[in-house]
C-alpha atoms as a PDB file:
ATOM      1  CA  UNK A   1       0.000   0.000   0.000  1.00  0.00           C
ATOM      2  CA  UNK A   2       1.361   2.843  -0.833  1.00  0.00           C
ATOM      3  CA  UNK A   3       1.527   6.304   1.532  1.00  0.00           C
ATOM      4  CA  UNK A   4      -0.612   9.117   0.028  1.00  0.00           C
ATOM      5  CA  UNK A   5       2.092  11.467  -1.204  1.00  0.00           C
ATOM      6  CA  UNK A   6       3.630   8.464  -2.968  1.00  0.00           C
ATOM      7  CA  UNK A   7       1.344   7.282  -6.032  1.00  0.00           C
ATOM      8  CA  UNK A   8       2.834   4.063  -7.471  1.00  0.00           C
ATOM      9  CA  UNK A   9       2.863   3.955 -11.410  1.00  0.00           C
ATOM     10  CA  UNK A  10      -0.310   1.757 -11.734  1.00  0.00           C
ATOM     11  CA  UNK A  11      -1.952   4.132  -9.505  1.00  0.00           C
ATOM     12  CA  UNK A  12      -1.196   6.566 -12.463  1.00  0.00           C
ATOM     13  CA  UNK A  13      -2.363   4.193 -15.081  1.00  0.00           C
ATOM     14  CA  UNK A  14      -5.818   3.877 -13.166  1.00  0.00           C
ATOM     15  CA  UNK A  15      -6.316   7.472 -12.767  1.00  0.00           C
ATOM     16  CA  UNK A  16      -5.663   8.199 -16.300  1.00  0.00           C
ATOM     17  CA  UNK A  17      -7.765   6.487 -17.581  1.00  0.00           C
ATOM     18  CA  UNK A  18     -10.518   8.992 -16.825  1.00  0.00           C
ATOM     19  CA  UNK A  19     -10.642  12.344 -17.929  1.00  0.00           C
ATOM     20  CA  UNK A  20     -10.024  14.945 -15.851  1.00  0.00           C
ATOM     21  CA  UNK A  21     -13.259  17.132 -15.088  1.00  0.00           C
ATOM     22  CA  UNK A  22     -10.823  20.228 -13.974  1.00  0.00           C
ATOM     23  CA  UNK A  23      -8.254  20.426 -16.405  1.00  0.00           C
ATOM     24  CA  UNK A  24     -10.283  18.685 -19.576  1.00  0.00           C
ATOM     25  CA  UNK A  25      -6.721  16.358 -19.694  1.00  0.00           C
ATOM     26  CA  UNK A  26      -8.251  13.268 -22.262  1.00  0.00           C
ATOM     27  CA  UNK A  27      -7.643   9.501 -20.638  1.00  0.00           C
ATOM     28  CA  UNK A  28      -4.355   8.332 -21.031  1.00  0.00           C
ATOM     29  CA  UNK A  29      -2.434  11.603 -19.907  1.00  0.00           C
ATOM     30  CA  UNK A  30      -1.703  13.425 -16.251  1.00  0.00           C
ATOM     31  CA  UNK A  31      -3.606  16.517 -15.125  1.00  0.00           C
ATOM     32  CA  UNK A  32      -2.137  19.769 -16.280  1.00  0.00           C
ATOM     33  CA  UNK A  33      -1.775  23.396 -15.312  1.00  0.00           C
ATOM     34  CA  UNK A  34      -2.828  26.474 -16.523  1.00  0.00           C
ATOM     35  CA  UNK A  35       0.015  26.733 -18.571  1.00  0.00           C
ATOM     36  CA  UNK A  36      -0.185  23.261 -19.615  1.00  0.00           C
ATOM     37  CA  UNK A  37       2.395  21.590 -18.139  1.00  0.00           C
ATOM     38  CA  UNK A  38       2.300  18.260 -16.379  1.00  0.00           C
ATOM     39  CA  UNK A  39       0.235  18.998 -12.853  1.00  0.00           C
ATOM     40  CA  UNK A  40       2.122  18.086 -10.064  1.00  0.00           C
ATOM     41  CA  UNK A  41      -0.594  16.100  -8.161  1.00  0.00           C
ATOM     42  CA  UNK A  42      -3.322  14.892  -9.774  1.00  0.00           C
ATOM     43  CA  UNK A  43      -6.682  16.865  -9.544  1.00  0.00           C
ATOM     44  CA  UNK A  44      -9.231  15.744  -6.973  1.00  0.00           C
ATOM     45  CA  UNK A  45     -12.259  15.103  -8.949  1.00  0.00           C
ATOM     46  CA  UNK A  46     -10.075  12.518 -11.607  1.00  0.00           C
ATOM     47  CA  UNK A  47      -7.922  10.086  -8.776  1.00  0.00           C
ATOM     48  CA  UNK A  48     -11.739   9.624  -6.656  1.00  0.00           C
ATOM     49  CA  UNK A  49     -12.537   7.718  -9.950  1.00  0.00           C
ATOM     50  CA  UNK A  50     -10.504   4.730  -8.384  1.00  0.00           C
ATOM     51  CA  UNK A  51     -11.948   2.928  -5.662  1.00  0.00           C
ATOM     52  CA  UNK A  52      -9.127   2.605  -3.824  1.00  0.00           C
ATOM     53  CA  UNK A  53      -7.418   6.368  -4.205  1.00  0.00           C
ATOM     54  CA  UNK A  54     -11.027   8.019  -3.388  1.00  0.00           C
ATOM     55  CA  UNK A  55     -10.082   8.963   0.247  1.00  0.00           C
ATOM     56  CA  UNK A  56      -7.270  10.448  -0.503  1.00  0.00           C
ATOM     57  CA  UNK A  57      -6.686  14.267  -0.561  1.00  0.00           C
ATOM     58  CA  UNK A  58      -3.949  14.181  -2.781  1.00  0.00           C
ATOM     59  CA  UNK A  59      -2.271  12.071  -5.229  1.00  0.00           C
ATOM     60  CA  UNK A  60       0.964  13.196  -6.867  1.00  0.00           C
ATOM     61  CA  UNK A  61       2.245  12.893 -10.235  1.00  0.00           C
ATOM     62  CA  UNK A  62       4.631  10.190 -10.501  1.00  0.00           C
ATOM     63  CA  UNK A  63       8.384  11.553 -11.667  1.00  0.00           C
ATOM     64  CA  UNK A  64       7.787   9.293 -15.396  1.00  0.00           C
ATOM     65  CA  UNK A  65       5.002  11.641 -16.289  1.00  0.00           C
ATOM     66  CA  UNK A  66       7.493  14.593 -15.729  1.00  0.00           C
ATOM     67  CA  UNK A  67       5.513  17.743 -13.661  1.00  0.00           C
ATOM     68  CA  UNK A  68       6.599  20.864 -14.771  1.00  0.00           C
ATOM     69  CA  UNK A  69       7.683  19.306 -18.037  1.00  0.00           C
ATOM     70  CA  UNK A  70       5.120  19.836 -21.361  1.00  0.00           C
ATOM     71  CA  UNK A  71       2.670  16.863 -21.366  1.00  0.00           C
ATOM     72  CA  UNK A  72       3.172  13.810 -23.130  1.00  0.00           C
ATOM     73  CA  UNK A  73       0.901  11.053 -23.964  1.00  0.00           C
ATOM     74  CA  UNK A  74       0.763   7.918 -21.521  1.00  0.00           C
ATOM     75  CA  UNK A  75      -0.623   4.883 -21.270  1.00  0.00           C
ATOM     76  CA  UNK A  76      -3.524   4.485 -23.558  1.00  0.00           C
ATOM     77  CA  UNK A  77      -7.131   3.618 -22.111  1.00  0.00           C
ATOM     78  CA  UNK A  78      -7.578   0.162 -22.225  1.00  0.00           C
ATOM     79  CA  UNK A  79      -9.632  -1.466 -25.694  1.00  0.00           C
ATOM     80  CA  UNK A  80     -13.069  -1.723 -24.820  1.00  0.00           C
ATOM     81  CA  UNK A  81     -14.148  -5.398 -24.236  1.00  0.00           C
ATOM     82  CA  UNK A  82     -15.985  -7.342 -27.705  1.00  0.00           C
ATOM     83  CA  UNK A  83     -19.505  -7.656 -26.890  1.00  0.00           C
ATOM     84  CA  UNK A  84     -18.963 -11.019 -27.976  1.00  0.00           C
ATOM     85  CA  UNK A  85     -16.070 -11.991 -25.649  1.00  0.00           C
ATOM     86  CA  UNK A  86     -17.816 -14.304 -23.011  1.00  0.00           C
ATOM     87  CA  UNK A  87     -17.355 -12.675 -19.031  1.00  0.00           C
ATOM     88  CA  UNK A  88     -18.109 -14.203 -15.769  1.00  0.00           C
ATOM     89  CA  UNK A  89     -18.745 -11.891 -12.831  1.00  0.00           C
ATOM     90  CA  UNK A  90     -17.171 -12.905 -10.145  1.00  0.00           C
ATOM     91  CA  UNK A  91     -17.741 -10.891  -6.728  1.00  0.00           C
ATOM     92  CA  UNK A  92     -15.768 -10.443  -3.131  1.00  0.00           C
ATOM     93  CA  UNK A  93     -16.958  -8.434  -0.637  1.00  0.00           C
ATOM     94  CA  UNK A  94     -14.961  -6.661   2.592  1.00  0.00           C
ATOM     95  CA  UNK A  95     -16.718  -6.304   5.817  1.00  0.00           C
ATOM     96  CA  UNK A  96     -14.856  -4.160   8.402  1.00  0.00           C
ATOM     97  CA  UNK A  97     -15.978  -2.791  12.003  1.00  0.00           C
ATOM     98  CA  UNK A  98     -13.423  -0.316  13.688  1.00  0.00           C
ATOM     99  CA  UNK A  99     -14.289  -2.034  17.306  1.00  0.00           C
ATOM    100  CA  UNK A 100     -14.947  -5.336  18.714  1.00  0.00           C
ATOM    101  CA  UNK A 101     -18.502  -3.559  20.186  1.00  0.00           C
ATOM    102  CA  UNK A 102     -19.689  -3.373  16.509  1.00  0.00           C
ATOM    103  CA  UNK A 103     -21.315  -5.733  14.830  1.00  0.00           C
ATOM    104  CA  UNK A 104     -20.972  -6.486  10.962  1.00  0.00           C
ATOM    105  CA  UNK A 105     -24.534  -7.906  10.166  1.00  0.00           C
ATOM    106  CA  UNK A 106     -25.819  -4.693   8.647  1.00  0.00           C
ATOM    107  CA  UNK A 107     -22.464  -4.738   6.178  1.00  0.00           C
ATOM    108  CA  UNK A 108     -22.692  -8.213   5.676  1.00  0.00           C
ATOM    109  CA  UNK A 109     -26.732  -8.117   4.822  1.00  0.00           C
ATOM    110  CA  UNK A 110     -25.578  -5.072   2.221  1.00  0.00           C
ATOM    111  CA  UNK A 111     -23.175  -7.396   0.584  1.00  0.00           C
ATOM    112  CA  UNK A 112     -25.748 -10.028   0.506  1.00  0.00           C
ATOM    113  CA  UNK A 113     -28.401  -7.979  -1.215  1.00  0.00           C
ATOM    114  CA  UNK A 114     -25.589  -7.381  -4.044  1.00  0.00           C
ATOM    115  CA  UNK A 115     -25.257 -10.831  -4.826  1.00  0.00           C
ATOM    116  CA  UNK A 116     -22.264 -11.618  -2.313  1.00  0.00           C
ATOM    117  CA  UNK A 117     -22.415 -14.956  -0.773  1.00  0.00           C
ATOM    118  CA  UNK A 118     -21.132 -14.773   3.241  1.00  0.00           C
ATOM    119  CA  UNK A 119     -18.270 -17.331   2.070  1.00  0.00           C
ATOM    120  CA  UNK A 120     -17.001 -14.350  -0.737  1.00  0.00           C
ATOM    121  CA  UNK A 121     -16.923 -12.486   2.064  1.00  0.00           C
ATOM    122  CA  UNK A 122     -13.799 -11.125   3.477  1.00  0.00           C
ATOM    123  CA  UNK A 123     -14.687  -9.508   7.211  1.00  0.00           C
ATOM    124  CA  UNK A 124     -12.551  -8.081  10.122  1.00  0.00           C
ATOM    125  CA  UNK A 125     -12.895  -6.234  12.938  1.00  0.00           C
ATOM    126  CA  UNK A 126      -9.603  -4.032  13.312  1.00  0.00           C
ATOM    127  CA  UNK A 127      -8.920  -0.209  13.876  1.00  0.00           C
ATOM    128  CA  UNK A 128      -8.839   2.300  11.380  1.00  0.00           C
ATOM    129  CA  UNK A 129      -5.658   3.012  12.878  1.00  0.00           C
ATOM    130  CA  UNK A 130      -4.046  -0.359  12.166  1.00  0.00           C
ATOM    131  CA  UNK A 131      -2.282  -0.239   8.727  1.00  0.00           C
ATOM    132  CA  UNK A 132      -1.648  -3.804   7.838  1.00  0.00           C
ATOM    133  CA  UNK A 133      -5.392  -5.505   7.831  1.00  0.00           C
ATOM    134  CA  UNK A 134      -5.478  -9.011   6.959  1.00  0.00           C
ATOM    135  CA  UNK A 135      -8.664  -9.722   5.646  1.00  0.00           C
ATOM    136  CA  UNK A 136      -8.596  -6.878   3.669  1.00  0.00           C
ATOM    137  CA  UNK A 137      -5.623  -8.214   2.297  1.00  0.00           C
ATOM    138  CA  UNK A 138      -6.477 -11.683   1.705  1.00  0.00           C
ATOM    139  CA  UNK A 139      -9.358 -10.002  -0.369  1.00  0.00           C
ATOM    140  CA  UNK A 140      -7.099  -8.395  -2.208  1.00  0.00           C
ATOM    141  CA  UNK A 141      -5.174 -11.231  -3.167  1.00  0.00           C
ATOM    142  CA  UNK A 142      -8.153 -13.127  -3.939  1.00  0.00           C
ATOM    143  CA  UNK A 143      -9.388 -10.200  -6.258  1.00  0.00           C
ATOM    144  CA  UNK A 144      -5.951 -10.545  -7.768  1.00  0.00           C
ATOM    145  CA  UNK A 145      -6.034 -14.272  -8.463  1.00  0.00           C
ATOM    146  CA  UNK A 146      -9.237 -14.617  -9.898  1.00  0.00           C
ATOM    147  CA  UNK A 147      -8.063 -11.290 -11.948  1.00  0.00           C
ATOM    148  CA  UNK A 148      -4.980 -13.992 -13.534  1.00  0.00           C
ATOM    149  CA  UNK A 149      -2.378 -12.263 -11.525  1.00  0.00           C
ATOM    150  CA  UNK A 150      -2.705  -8.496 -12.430  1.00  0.00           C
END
């Protein structure tokens, strides 16, 4: 996990590939400035796109997208899928209560009425303080495999 004034370069890959509401930058390229250079942080309203950035307040630009440097293209939005290519939709589902008082059952009923099955779901309960959160990373390694590995 990565600290929020450190974006890793797939964290940059998944916010580009929105467009930026502030700056009008297409997918595929950073934020920009005024002037249009390359932003040095990514603008709010783009990196809340990703699930797991939306929290954050900021997000810097990673040092391969160069701020202060004219913008260059990056990675490319990804193809759209065929409409013919056959999908399965797989779901997990992360339960978390900040203190062993809580109870999960109103989380866990949510993820039910999605489609979740109690066995897809990953639950804890563990401090917001507490960086390293097992469950929550057993889910992501389980999102992982059945992603093949990503």
């Amino acid at each position: 996990m990565t600290a929020p004034h450190e974006a890793a370069p797939a964290d940059a890959d998944d916010i580009e590939r929105h467009p930026c509401p502030r700056c009008a930058a297409a997918p595929g390229s950073p934020c920009r400035s005024r002037a249009g250079a390359v932003a040095g942080t990514y603008h709010t309203g783009r990196f809340t796109k990703v699930p797991r950035l939306a929290k954050l307040l900021r997000v810097q630009t990673p040092a391969d997208r160069g701020p202060g440097q004219p913008w260059r293209p990056g990675t490319p939005p990804p193809a759209p899928l065929d409409p013919d290519t056959p999908v399965a939709v797989i779901r997990i589902g992360y339960a978390r209560c900040s203190t062993l008082g809580q109870e999960l059952d109103s989380q866990l009923d949510a993820l039910a009425k999605h489609g979740i099955p109690r066995e897809k779901v990953f639950s804890e309960k563990i401090s917001t303080r507490i960086r390293v959160r097992p469950q929550f990373e057993a889910a992501l390694a389980a999102a992982r495999d059945i992603n093949g590995g990503e």
